[in-house]
C-alpha atoms as a PDB file:
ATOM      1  CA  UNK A   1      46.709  86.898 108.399  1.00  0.00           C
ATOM      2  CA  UNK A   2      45.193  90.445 109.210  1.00  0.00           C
ATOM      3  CA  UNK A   3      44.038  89.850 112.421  1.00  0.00           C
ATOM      4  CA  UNK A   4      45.216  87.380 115.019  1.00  0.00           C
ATOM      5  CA  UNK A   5      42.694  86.235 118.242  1.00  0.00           C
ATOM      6  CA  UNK A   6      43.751  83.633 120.950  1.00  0.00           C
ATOM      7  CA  UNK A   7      41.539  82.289 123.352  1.00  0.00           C
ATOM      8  CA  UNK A   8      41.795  80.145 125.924  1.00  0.00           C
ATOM      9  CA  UNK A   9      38.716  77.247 125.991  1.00  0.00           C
ATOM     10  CA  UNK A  10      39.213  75.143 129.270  1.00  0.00           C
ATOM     11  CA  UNK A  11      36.262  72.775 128.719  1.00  0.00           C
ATOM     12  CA  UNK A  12      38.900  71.213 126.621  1.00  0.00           C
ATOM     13  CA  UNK A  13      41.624  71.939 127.758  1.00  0.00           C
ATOM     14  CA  UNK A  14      43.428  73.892 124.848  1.00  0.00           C
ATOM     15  CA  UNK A  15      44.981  77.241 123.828  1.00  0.00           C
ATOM     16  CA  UNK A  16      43.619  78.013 120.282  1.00  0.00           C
ATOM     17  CA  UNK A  17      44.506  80.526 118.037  1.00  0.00           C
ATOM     18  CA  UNK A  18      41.151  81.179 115.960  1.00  0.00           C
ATOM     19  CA  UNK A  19      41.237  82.634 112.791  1.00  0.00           C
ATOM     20  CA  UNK A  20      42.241  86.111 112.108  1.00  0.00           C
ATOM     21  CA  UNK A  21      39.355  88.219 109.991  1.00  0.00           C
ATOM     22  CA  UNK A  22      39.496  90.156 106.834  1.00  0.00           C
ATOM     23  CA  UNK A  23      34.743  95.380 104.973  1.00  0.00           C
ATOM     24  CA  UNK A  24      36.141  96.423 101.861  1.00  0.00           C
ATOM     25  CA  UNK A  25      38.564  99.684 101.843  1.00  0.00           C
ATOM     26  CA  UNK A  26      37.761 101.841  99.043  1.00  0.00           C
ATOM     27  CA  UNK A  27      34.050 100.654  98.329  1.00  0.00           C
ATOM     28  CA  UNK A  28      30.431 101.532  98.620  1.00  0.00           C
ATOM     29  CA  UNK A  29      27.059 100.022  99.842  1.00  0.00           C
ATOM     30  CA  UNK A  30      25.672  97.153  98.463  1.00  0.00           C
ATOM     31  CA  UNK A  31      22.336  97.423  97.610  1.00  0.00           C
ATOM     32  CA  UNK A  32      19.428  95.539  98.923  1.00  0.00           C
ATOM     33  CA  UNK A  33      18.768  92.316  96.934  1.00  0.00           C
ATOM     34  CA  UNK A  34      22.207  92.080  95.392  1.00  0.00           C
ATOM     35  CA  UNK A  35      24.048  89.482  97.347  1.00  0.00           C
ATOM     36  CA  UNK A  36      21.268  87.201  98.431  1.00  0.00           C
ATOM     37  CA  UNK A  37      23.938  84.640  98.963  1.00  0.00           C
ATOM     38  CA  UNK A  38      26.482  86.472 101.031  1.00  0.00           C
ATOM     39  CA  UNK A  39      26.258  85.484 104.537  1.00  0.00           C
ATOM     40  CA  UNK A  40      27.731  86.953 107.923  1.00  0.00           C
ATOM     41  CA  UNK A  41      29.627  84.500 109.887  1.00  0.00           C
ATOM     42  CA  UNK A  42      30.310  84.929 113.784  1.00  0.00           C
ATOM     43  CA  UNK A  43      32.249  82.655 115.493  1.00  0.00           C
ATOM     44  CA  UNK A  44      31.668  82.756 119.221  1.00  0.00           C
ATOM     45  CA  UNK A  45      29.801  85.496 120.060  1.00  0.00           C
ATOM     46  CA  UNK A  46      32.355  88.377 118.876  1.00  0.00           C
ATOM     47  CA  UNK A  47      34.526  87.140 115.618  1.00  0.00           C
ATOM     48  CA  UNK A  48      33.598  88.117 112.392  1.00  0.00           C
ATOM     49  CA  UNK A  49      34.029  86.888 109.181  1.00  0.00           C
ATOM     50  CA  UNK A  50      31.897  86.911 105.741  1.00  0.00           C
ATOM     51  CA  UNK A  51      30.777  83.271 103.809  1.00  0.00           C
ATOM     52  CA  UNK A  52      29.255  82.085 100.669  1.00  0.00           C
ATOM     53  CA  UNK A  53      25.809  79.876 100.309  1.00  0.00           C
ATOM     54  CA  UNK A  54      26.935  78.392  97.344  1.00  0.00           C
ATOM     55  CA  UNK A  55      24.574  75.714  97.530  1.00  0.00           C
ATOM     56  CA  UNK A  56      20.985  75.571  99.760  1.00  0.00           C
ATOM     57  CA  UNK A  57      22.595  73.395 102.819  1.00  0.00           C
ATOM     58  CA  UNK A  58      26.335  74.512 102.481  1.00  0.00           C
ATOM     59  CA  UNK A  59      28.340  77.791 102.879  1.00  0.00           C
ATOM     60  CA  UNK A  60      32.198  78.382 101.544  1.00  0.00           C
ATOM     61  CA  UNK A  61      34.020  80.842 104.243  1.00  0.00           C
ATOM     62  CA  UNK A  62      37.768  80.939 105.066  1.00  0.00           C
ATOM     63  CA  UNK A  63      39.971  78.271 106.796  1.00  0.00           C
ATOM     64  CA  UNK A  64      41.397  80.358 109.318  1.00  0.00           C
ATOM     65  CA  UNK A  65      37.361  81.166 110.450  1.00  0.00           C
ATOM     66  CA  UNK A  66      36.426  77.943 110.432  1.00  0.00           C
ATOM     67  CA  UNK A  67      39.481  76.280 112.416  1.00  0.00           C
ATOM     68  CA  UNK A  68      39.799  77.045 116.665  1.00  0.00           C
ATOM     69  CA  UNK A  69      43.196  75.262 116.724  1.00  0.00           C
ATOM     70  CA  UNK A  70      45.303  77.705 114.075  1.00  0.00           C
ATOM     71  CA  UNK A  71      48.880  75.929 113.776  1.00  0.00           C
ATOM     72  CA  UNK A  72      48.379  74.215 117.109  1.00  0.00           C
ATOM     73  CA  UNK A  73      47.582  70.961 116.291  1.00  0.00           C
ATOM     74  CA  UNK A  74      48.573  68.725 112.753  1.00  0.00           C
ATOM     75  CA  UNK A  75      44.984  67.979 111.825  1.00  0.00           C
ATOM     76  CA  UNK A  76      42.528  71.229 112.299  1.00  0.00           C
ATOM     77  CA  UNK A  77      39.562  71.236 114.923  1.00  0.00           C
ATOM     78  CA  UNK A  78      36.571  73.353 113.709  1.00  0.00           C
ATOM     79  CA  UNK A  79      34.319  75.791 116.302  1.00  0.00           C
ATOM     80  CA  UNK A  80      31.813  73.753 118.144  1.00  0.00           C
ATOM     81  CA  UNK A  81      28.587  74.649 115.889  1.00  0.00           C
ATOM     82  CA  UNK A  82      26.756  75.815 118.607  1.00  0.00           C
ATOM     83  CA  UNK A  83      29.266  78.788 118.729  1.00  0.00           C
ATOM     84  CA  UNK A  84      29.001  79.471 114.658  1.00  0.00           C
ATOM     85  CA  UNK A  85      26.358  82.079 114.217  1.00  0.00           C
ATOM     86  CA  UNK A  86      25.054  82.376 110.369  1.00  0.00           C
ATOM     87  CA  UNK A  87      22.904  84.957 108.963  1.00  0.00           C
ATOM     88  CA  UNK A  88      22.739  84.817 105.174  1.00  0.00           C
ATOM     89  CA  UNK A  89      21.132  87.801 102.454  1.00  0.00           C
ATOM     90  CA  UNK A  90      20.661  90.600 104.463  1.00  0.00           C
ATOM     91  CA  UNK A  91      22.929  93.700 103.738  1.00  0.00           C
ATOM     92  CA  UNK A  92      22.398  94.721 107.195  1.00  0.00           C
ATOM     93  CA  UNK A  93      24.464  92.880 109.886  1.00  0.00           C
ATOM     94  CA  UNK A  94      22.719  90.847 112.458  1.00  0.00           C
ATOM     95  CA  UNK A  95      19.275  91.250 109.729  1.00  0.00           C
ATOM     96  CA  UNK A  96      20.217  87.902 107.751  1.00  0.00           C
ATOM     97  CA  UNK A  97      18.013  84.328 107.634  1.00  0.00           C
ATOM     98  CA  UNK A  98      19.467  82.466 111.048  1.00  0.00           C
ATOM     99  CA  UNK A  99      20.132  78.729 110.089  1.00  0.00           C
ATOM    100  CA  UNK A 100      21.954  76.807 112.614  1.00  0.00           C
ATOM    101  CA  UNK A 101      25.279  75.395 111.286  1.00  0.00           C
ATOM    102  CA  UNK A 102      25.300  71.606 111.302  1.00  0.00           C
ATOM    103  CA  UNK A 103      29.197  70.865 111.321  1.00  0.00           C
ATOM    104  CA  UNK A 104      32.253  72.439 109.872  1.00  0.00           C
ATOM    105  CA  UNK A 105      34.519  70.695 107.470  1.00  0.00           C
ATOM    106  CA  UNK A 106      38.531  72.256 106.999  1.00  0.00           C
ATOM    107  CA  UNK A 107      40.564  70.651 104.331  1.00  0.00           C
ATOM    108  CA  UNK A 108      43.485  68.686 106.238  1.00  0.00           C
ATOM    109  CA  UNK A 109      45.715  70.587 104.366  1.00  0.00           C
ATOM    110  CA  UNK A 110      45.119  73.697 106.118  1.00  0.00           C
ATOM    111  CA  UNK A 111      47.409  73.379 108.838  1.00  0.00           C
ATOM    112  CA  UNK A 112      50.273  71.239 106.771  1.00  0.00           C
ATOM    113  CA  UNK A 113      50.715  74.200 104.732  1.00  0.00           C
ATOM    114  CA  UNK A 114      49.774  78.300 104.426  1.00  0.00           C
ATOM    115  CA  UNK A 115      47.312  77.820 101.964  1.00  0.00           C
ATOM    116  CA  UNK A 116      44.018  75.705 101.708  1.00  0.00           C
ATOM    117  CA  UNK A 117      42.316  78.457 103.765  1.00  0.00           C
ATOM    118  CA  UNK A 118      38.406  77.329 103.251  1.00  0.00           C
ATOM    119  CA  UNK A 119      35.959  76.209 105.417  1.00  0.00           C
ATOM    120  CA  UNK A 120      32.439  74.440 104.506  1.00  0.00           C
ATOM    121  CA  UNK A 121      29.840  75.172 107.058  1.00  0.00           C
ATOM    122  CA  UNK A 122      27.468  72.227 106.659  1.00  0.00           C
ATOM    123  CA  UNK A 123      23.668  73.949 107.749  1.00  0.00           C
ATOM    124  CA  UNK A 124      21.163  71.910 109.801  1.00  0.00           C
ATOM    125  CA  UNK A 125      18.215  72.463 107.016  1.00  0.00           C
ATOM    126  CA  UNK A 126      18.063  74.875 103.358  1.00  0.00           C
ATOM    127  CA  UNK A 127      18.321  78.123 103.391  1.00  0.00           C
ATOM    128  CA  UNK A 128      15.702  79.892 101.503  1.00  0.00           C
ATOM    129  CA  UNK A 129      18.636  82.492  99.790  1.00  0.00           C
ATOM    130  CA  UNK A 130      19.680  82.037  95.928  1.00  0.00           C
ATOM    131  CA  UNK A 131      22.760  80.124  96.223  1.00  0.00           C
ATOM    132  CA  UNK A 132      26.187  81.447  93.902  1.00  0.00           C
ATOM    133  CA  UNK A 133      28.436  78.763  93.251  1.00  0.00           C
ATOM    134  CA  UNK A 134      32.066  78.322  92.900  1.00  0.00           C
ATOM    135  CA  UNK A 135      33.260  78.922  89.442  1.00  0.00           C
ATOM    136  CA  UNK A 136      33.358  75.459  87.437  1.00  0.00           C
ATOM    137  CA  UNK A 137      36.296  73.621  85.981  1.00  0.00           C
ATOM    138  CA  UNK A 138      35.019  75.329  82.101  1.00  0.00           C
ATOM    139  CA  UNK A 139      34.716  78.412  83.504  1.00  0.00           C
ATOM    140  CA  UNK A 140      38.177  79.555  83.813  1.00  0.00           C
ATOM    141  CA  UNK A 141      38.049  82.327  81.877  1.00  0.00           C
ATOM    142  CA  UNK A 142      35.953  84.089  84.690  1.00  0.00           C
ATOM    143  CA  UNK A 143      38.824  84.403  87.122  1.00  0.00           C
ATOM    144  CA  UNK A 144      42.032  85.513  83.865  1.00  0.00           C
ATOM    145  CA  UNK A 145      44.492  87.665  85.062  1.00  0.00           C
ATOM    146  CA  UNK A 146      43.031  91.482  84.508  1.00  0.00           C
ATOM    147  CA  UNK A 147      39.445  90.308  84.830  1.00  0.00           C
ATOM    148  CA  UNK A 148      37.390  92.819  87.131  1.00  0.00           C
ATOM    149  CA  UNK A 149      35.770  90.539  90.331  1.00  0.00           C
ATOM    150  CA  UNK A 150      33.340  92.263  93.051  1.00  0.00           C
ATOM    151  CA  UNK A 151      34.439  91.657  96.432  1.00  0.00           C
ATOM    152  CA  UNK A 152      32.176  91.519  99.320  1.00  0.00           C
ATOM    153  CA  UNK A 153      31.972  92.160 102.644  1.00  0.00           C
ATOM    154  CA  UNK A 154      31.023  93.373 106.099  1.00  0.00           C
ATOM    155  CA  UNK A 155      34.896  94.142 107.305  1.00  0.00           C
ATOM    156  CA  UNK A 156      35.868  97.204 108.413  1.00  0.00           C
ATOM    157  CA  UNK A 157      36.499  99.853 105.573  1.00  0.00           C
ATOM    158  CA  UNK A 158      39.813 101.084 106.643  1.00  0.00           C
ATOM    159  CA  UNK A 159      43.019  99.517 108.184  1.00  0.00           C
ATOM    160  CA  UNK A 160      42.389  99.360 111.746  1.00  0.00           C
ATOM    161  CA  UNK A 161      38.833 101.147 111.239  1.00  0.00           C
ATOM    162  CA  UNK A 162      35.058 100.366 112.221  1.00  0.00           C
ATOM    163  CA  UNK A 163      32.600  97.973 110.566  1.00  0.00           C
ATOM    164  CA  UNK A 164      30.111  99.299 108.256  1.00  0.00           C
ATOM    165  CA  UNK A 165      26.647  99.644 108.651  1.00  0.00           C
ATOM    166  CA  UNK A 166      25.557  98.332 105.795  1.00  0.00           C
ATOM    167  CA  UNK A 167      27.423  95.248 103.461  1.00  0.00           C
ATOM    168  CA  UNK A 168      30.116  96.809 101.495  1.00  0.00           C
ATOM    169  CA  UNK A 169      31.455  95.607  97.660  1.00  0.00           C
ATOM    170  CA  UNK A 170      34.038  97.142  95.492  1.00  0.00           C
ATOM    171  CA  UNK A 171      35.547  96.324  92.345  1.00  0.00           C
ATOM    172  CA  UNK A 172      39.817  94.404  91.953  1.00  0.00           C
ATOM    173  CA  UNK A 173      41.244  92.821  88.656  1.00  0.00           C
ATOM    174  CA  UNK A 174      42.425  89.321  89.236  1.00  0.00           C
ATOM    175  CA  UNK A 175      46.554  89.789  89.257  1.00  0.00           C
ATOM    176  CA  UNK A 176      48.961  87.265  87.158  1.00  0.00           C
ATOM    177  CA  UNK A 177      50.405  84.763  89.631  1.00  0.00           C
ATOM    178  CA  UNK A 178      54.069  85.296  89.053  1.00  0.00           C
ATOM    179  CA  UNK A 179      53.454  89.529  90.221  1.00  0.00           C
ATOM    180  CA  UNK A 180      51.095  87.676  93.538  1.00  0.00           C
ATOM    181  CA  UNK A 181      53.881  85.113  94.210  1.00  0.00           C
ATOM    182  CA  UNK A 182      56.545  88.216  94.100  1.00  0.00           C
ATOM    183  CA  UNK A 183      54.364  90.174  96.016  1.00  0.00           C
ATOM    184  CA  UNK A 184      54.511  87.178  98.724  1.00  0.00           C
ATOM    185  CA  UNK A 185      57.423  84.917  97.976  1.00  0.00           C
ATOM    186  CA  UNK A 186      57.258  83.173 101.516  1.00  0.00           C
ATOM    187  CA  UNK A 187      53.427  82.527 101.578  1.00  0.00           C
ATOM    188  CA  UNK A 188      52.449  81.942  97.630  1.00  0.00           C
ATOM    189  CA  UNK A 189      50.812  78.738  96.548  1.00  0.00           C
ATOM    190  CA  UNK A 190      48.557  76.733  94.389  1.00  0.00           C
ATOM    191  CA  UNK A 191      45.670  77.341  96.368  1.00  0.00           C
ATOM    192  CA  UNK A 192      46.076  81.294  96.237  1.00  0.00           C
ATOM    193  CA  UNK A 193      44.996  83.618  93.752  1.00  0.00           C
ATOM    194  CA  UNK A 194      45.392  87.966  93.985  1.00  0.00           C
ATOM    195  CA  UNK A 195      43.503  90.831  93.098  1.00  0.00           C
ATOM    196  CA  UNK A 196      44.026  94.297  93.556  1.00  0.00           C
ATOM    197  CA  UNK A 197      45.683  97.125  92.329  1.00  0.00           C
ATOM    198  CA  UNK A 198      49.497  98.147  92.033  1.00  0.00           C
ATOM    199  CA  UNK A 199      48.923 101.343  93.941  1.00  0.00           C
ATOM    200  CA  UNK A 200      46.498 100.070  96.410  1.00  0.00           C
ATOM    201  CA  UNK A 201      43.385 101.480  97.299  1.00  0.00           C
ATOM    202  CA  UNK A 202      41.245  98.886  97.177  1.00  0.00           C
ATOM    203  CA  UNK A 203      41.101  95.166  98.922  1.00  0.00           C
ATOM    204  CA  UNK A 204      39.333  93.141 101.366  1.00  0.00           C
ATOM    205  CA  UNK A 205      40.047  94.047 104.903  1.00  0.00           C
ATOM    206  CA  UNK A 206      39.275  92.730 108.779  1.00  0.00           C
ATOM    207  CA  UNK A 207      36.142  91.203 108.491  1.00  0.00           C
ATOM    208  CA  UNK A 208      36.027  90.368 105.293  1.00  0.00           C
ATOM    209  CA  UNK A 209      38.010  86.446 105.638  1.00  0.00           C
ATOM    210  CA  UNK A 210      36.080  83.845 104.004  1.00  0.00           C
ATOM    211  CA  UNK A 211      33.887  86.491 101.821  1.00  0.00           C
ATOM    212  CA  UNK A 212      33.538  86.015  98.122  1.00  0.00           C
ATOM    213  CA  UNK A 213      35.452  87.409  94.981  1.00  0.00           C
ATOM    214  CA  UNK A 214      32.897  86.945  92.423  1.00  0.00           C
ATOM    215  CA  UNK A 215      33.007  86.740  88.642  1.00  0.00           C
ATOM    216  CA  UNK A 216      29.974  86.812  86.454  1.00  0.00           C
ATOM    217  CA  UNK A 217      29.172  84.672  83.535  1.00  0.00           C
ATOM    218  CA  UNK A 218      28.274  86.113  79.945  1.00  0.00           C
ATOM    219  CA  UNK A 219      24.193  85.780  81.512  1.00  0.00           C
ATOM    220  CA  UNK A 220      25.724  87.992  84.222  1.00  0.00           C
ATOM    221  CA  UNK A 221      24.786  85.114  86.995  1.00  0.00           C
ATOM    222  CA  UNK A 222      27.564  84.894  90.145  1.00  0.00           C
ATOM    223  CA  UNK A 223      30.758  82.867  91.093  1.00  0.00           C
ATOM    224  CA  UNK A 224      32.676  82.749  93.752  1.00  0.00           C
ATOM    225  CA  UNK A 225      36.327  82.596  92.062  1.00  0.00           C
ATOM    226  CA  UNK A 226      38.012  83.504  95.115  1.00  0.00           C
ATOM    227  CA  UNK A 227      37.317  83.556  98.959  1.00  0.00           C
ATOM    228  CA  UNK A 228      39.251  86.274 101.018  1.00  0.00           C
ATOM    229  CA  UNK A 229      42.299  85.185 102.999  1.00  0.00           C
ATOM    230  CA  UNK A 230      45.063  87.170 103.882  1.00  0.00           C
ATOM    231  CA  UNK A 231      47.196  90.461 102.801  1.00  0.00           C
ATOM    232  CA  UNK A 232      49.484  92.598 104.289  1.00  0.00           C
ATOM    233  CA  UNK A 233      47.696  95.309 105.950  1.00  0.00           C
ATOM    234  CA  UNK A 234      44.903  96.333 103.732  1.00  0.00           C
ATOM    235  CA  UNK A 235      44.761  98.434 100.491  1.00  0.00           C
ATOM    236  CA  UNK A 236      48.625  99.193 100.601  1.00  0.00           C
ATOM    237  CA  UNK A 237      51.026  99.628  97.654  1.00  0.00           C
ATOM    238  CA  UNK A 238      51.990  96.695  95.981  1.00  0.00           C
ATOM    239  CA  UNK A 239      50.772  94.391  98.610  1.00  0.00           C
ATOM    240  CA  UNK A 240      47.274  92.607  96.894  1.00  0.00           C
ATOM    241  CA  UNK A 241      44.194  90.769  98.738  1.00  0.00           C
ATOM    242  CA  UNK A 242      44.962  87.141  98.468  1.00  0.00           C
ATOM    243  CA  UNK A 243      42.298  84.732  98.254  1.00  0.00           C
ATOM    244  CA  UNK A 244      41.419  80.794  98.515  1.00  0.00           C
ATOM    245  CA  UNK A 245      41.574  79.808  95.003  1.00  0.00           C
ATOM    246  CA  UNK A 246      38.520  78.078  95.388  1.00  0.00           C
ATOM    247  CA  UNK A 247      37.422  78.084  91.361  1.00  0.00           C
ATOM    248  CA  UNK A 248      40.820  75.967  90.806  1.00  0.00           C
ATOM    249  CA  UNK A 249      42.245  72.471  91.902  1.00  0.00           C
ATOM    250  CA  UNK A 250      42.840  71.109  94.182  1.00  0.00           C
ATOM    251  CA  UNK A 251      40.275  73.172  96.478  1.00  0.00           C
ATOM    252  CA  UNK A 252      37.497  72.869  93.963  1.00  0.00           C
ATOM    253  CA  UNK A 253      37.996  69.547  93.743  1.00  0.00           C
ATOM    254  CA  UNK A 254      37.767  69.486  97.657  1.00  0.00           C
ATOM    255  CA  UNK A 255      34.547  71.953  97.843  1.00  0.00           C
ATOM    256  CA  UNK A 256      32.807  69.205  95.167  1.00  0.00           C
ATOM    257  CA  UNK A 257      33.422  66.099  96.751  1.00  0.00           C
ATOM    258  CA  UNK A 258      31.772  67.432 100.182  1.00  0.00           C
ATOM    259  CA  UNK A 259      29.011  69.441  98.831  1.00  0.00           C
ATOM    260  CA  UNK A 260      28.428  68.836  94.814  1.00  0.00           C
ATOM    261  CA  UNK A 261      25.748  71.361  94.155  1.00  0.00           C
ATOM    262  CA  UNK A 262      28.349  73.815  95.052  1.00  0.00           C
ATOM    263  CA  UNK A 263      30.396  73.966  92.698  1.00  0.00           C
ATOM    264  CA  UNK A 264      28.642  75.330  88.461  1.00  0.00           C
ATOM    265  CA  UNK A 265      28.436  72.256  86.266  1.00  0.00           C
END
């Protein structure tokens, strides 16, 4: 993961490793109106990561946001939702619609294995945003390797750098599994897709985790195909932005038993 935070929470008694977080390197300001459903997630007060309404009541973010327990435990505990701050359509950080966060759900999976890195943020009431949901099982032709997807985020714009001012979005090609999987023999599975370019330049970067990789359809409407999870470093040679591969089984199965409006017919 890009970034790695540990805190200590003694009203329960446990050492947790919460979830590392991954603005765009290489991109340019989003403009206002354009991602009504991107959202800013803050977990405790301080940790940043980026999330998806991708239906009125639910929002898609990474695994590793979502979970306080890392590899600690065998079945993942989620941040208390009084401590999960969500602000969704604003292209300004901290400028988003507030809706309190109901509960968090983590695929089990997370922990048993490197991948499965989503988390569904259940919110107490609608939001008022225009939803984008996760690609749909006839819509694979969105996320083919080569295809162009628009990341999104509010992470920091250069390895080790500052957060933007204002949302960020840039363009990657999705990247053939067998060149991702040699890229990361140790970490590649099912539930991992890459984009990105051979030579670097462009990715997803700390504060970005849990943020979308969208595809469009042919009426130019948005899908989340992909959901930023890890890399190493951030726009380096060779080394792409791997993401939840949320528009694929098994996690879209996942994602559309909890919240079915979330996933495109």
């Amino acid at each position: 993961m890009r970034t790695t935070l540990a805190c200590l929470l003694s009203a329960i008694g446990l050492l947790a490793a919460a979830a590392p977080s991954s603005a765009i390197v290489g991109g340019r300001d989003a403009s206002p109106g354009e991602y009504p459903a991107v959202a800013e997630v803050t977990l405790g007060g301080a940790f940043g990561c980026t999330g998806t309404l991708i239906a009125p009541t639910w929002v898609l973010t990474a695994g590793h946001c979502g979970s306080l327990t890392g590899a600690a435990v065998a079945t993942p505990i989620a941040w208390p939702t009084p401590l999960i701050d969500v602000r969704i359509g604003s292209i300004t950080p901290g400028a988003g619609e507030h809706v309190p966060v109901r509960r968090a759900l983590i695929p089990p999976e997370h922990l048993a294995t490197s991948g499965h890195d989503i988390t569904l943020l259940e919110l107490s009431r609608p939001s008022i945003q225009a939803p984008a949901p996760v690609a749909g099982p006839s819509e694979t032709a969105l996320w083919a390797p080569g295809t162009l997807e628009t990341i999104v985020g509010f992470g920091v714009t250069e390895e080790g750098g500052d957060a933007p001012d204002v949302l960020q979005e840039a363009e990657v090609p999705i990247v053939a599994d067998p060149d991702c999987e040699a890229a990361y023999p140790d970490e590649f599975d099912e539930t991992m897709i890459c984009a990105g370019y051979p030579e670097g330049g462009v990715d997803t970067c700390q504060g970005d985790s849990g943020g979308p990789m969208f595809g469009r359809t042919a009426t130019g409407a948005l899908r989340v195909v992909g959901a930023t999870s890890f890399g190493e470093g951030c726009a380096r040679p060779g080394r792409y932005g791997v993401y939840a591969r949320v528009a694929d089984d098994p996690l879209r199965s996942w994602i559309a038993a909890q919240a079915p409006a979330g996933v495109a017919g």
